[in-house]
C-alpha atoms as a PDB file:
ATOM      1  CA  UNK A   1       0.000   0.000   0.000  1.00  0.00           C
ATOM      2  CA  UNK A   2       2.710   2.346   1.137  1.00  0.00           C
ATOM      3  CA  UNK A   3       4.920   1.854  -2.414  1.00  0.00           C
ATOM      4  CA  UNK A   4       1.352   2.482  -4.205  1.00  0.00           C
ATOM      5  CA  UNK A   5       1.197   5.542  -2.406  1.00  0.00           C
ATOM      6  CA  UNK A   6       4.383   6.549  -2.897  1.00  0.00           C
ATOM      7  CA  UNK A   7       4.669   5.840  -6.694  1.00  0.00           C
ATOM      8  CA  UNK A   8       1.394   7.882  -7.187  1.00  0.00           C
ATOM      9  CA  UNK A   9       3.147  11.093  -5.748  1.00  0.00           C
ATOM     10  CA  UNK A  10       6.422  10.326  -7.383  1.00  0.00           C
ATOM     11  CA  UNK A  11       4.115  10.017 -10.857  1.00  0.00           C
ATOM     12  CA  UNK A  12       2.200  13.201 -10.290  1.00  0.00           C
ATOM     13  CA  UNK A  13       5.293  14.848  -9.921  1.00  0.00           C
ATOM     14  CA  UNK A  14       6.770  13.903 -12.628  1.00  0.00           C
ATOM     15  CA  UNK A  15       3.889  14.658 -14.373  1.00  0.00           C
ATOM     16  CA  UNK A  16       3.904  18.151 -13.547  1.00  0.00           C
ATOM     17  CA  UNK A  17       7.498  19.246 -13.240  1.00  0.00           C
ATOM     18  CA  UNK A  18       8.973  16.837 -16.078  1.00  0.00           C
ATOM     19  CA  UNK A  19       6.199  16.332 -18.910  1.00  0.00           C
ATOM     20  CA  UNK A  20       7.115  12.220 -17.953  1.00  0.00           C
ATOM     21  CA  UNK A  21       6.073  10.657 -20.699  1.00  0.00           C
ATOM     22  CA  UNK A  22       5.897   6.629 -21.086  1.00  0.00           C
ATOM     23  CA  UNK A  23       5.990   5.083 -24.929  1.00  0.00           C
ATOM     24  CA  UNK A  24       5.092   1.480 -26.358  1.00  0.00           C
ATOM     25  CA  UNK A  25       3.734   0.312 -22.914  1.00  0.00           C
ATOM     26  CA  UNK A  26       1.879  -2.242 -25.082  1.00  0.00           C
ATOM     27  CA  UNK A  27       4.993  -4.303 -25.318  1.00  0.00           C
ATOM     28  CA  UNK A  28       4.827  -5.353 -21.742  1.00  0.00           C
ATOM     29  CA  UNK A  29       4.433  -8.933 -21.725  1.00  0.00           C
ATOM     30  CA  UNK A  30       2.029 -10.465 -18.378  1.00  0.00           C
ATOM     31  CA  UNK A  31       3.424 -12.198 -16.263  1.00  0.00           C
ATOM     32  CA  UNK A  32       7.022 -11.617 -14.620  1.00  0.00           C
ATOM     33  CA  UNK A  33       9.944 -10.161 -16.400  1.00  0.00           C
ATOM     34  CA  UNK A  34      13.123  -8.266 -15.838  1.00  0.00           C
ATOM     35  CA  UNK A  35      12.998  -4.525 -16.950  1.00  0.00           C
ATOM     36  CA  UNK A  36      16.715  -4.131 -17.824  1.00  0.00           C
ATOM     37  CA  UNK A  37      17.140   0.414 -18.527  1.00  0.00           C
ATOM     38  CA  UNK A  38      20.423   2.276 -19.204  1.00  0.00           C
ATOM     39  CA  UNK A  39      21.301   4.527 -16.022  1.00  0.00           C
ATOM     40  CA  UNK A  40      21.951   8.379 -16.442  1.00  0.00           C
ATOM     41  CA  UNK A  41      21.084   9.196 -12.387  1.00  0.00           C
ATOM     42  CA  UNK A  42      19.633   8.354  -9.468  1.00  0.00           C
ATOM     43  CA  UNK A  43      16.424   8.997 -10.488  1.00  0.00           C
ATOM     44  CA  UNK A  44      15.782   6.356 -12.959  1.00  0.00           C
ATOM     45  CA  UNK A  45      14.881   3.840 -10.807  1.00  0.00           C
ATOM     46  CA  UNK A  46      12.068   6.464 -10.008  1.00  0.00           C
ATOM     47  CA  UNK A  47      11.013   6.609 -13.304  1.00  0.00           C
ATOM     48  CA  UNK A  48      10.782   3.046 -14.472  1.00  0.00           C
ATOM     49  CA  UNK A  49       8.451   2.270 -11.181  1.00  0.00           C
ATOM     50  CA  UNK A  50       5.879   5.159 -12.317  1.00  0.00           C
ATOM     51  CA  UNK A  51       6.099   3.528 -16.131  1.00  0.00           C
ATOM     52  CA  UNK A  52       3.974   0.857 -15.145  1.00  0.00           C
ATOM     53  CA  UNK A  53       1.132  -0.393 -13.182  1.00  0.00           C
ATOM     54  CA  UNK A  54       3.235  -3.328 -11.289  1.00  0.00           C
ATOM     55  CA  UNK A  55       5.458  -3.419  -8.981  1.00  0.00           C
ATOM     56  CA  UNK A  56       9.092  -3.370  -9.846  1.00  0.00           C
ATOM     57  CA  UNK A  57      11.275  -4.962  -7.210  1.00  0.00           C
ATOM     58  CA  UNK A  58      15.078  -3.392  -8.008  1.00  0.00           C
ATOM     59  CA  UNK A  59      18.627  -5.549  -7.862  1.00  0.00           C
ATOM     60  CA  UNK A  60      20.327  -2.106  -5.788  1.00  0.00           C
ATOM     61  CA  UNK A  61      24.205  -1.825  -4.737  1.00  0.00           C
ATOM     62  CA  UNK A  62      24.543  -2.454  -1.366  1.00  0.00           C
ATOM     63  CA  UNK A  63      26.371   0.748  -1.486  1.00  0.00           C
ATOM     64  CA  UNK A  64      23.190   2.614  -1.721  1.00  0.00           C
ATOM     65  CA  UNK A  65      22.044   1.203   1.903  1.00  0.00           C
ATOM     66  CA  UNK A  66      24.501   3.031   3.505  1.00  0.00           C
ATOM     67  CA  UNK A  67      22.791   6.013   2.717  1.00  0.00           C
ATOM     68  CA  UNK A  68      19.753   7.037   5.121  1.00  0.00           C
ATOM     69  CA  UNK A  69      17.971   8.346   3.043  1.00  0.00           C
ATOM     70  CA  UNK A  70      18.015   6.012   0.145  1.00  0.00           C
ATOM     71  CA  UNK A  71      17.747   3.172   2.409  1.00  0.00           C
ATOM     72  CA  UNK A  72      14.475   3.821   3.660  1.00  0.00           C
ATOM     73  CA  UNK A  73      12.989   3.669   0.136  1.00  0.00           C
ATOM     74  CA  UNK A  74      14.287   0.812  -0.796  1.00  0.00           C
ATOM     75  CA  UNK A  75      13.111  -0.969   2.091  1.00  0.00           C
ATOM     76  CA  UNK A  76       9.483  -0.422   0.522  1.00  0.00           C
ATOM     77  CA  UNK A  77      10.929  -1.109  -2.436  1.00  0.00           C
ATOM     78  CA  UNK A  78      11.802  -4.256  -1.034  1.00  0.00           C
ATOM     79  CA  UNK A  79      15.091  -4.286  -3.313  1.00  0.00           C
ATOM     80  CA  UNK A  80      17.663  -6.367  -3.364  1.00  0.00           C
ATOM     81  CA  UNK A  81      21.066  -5.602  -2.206  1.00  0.00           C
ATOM     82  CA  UNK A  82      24.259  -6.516  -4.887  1.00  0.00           C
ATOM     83  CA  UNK A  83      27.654  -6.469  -4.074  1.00  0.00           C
ATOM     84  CA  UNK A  84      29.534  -4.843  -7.059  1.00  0.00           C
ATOM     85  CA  UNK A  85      32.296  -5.903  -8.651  1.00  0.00           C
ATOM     86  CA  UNK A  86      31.934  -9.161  -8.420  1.00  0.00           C
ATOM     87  CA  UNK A  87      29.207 -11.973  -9.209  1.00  0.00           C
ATOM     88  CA  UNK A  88      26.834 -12.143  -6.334  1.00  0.00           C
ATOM     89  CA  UNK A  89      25.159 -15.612  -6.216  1.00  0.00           C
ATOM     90  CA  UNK A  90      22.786 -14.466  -3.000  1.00  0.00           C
ATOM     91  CA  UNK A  91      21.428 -11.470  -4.960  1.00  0.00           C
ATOM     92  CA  UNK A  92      20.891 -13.651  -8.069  1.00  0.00           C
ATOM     93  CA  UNK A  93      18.993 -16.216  -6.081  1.00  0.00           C
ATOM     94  CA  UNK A  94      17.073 -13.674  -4.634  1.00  0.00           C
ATOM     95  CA  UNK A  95      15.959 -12.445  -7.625  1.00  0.00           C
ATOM     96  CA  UNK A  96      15.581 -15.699  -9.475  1.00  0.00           C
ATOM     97  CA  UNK A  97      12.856 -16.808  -6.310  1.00  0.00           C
ATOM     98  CA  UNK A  98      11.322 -12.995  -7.362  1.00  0.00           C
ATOM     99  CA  UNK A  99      10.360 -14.012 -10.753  1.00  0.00           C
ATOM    100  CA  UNK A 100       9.322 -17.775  -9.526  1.00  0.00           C
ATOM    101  CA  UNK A 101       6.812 -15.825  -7.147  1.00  0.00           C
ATOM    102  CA  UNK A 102       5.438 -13.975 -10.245  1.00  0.00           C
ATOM    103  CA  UNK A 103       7.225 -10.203  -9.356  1.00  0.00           C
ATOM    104  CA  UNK A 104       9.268  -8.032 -12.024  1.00  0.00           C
ATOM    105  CA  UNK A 105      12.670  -7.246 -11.355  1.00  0.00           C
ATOM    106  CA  UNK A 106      14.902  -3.972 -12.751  1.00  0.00           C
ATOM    107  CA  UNK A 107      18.001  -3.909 -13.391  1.00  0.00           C
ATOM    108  CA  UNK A 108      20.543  -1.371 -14.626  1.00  0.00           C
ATOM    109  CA  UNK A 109      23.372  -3.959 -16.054  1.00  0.00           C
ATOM    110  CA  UNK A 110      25.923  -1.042 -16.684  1.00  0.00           C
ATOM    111  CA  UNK A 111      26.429  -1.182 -12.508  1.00  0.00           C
ATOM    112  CA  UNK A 112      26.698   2.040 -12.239  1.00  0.00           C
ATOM    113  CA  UNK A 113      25.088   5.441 -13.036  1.00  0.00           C
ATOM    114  CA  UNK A 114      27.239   6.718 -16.627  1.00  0.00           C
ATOM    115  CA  UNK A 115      29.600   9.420 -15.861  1.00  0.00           C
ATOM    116  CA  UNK A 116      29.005  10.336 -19.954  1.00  0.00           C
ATOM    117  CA  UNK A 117      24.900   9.519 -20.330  1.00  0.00           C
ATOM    118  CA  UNK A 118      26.053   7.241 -22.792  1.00  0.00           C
ATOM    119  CA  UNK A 119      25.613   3.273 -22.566  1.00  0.00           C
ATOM    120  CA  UNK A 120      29.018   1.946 -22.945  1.00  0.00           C
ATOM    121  CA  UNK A 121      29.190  -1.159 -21.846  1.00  0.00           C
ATOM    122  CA  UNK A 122      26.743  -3.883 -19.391  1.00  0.00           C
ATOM    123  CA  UNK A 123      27.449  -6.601 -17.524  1.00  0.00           C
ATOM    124  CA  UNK A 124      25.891  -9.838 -17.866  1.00  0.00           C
ATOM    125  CA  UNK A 125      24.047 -10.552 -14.773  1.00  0.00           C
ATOM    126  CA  UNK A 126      20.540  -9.851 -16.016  1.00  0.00           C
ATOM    127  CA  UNK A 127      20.733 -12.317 -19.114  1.00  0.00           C
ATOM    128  CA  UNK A 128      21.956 -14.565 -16.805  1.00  0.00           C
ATOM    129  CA  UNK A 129      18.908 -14.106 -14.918  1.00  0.00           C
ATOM    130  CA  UNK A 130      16.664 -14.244 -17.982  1.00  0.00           C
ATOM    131  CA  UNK A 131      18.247 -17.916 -19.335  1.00  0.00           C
ATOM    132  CA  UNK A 132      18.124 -19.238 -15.707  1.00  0.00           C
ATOM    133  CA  UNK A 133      14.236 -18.221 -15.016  1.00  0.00           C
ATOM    134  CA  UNK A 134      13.277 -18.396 -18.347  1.00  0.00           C
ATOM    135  CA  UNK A 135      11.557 -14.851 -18.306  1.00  0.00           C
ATOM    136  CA  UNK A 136      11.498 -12.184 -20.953  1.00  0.00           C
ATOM    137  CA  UNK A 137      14.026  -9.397 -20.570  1.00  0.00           C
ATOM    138  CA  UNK A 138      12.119  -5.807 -21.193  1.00  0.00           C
ATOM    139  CA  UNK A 139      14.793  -3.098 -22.675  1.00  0.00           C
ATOM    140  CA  UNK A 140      13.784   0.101 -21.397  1.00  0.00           C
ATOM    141  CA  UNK A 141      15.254   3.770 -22.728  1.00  0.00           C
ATOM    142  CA  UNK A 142      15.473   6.268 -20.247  1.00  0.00           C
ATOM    143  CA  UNK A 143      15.638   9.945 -21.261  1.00  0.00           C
ATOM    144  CA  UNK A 144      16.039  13.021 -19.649  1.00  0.00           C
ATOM    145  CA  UNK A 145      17.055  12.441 -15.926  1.00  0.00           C
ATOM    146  CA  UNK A 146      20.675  13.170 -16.923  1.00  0.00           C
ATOM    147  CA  UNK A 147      19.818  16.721 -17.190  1.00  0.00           C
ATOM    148  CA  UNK A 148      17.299  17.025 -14.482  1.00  0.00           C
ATOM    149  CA  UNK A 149      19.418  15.203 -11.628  1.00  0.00           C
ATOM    150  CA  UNK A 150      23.051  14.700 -12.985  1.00  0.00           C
ATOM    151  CA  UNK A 151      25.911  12.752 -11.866  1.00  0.00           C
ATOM    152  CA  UNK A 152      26.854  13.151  -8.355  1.00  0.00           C
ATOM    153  CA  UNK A 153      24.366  15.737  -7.658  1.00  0.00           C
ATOM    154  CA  UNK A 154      21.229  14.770  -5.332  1.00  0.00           C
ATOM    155  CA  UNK A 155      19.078  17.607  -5.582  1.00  0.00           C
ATOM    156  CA  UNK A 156      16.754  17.988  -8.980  1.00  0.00           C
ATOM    157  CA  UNK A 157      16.046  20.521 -11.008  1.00  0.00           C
ATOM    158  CA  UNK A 158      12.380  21.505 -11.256  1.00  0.00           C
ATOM    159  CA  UNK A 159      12.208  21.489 -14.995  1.00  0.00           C
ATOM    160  CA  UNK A 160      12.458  19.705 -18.005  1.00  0.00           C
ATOM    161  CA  UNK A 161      11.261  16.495 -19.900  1.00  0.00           C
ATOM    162  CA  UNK A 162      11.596  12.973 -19.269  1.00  0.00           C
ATOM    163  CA  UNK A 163      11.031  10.569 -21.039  1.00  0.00           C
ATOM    164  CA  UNK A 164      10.977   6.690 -21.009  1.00  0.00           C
ATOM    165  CA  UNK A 165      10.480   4.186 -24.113  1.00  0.00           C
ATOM    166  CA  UNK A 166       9.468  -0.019 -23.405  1.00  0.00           C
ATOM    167  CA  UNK A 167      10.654  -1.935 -26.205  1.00  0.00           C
ATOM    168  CA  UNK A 168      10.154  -5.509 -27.273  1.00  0.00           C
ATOM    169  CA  UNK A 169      10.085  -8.630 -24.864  1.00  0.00           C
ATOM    170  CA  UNK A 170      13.544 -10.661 -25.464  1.00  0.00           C
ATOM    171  CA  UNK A 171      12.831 -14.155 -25.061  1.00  0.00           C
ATOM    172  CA  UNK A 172      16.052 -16.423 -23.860  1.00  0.00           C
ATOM    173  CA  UNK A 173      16.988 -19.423 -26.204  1.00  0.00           C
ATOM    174  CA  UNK A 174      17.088 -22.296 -23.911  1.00  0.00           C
ATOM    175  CA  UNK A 175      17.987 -24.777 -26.537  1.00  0.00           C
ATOM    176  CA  UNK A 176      21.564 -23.272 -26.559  1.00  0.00           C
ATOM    177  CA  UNK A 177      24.441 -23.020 -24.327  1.00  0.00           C
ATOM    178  CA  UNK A 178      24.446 -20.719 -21.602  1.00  0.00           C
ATOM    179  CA  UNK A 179      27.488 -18.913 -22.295  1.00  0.00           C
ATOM    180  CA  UNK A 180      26.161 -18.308 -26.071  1.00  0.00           C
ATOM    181  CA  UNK A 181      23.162 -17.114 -25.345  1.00  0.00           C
ATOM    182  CA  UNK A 182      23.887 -14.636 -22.387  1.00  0.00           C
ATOM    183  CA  UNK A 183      26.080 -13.051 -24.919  1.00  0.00           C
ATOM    184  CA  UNK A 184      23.812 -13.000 -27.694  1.00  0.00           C
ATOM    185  CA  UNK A 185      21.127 -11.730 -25.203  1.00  0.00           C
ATOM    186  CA  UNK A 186      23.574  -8.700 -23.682  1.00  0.00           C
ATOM    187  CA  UNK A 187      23.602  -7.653 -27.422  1.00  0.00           C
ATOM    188  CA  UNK A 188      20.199  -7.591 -28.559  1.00  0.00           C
ATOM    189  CA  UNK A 189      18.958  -5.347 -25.269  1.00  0.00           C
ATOM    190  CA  UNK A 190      22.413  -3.364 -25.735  1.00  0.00           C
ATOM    191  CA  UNK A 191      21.114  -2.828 -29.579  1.00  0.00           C
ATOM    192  CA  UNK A 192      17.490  -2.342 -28.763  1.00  0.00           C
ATOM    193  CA  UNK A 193      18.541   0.425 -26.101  1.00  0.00           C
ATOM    194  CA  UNK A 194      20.604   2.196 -28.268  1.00  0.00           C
ATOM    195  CA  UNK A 195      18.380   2.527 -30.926  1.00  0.00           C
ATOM    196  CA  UNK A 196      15.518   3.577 -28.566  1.00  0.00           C
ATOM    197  CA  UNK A 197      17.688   6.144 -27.065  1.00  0.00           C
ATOM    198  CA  UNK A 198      18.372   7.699 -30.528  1.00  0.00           C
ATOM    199  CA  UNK A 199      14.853   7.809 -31.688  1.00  0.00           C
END
């Protein structure tokens, strides 16, 4: 009840201040799935849990828990904390039981927030999610934050225009090795993001 609340104000507010603005949300498959978004600040988390109507439970860097503030909300987030910089098998099992319950996950696979805006590279955890659960990846384009709440700042600016774009469901291939297809998978979001991001 308390996220629902929360995400309604957060929405209105970005309504109002920052023209938010949600495209294709008819490509959302039902069921669970893993919203996988390039990360320009730390308010795109934010904005891809006022894109939709469901709950989106977040992989988050432990990091962030240190942090009173952010801590609190993602508590109610119920997010799950990730060690970076190396593979975290607790997080991933966490997040694997998420999808077997029936919740979305989101995850930002760069593993950090990009110093440039610009998607550069992403690490493979959430494919490897996707091939081990079996659920769609959902590439999501996130525009707009960058300028509104940059890079090490924490205080937003009250105006401008986000904007966030849901692109096709990517299936995994389970008929194919592992290591194959969480490459091939890395790509095709990579590619789909990019593209939506220069539209």
């Amino acid at each position: 009840m308390l996220y629902r609340i929360l995400r309604l104000i957060a929405k209105l507010i970005l309504k109002i201040f920052y023209s938010f603005e949600v495209k294709y949300e008819k490509n959302l498959p039902e069921g669970a799935c893993i919203f996988v978004a390039n990360h320009q600040s730390l308010l795109d988390s934010v904005v891809v849990a006022c894109s939709v109507k469901r709950p989106v439970i977040f992989l988050a860097s432990s990091e962030l828990y240190k942090r009173r503030f952010l801590k609190y909300f993602l508590k109610i987030d119920k997010a799950i904390p990730i060690k970076k910089n190396s593979p975290d098998l607790n997080a991933i099992k966490q997040a694997l039981s998420r999808l077997e319950e029936g919740h979305t996950i989101g995850l930002f696979p760069e593993g950090r927030i990009s110093p440039t805006g610009k998607v550069e590279k992403m690490y493979e955890g959430a494919m490897y999610i996707a091939y081990k659960s079996g659920k769609p990846i959902v590439p999501v384009a996130i525009k707009g934050t960058r300028e509104i709440l940059p890079f090490g700042k924490y205080f937003p600016k009250f105006r401008g225009k986000i904007e966030l774009k849901i692109g096709e469901p990517i299936y995994p291939n389970l008929n194919i090795d592992i290591k194959m297809e969480i490459v091939e998978l890395r790509d095709k979001v990579m590619q789909n993001i990019l593209t939506m991001l220069e539209e």
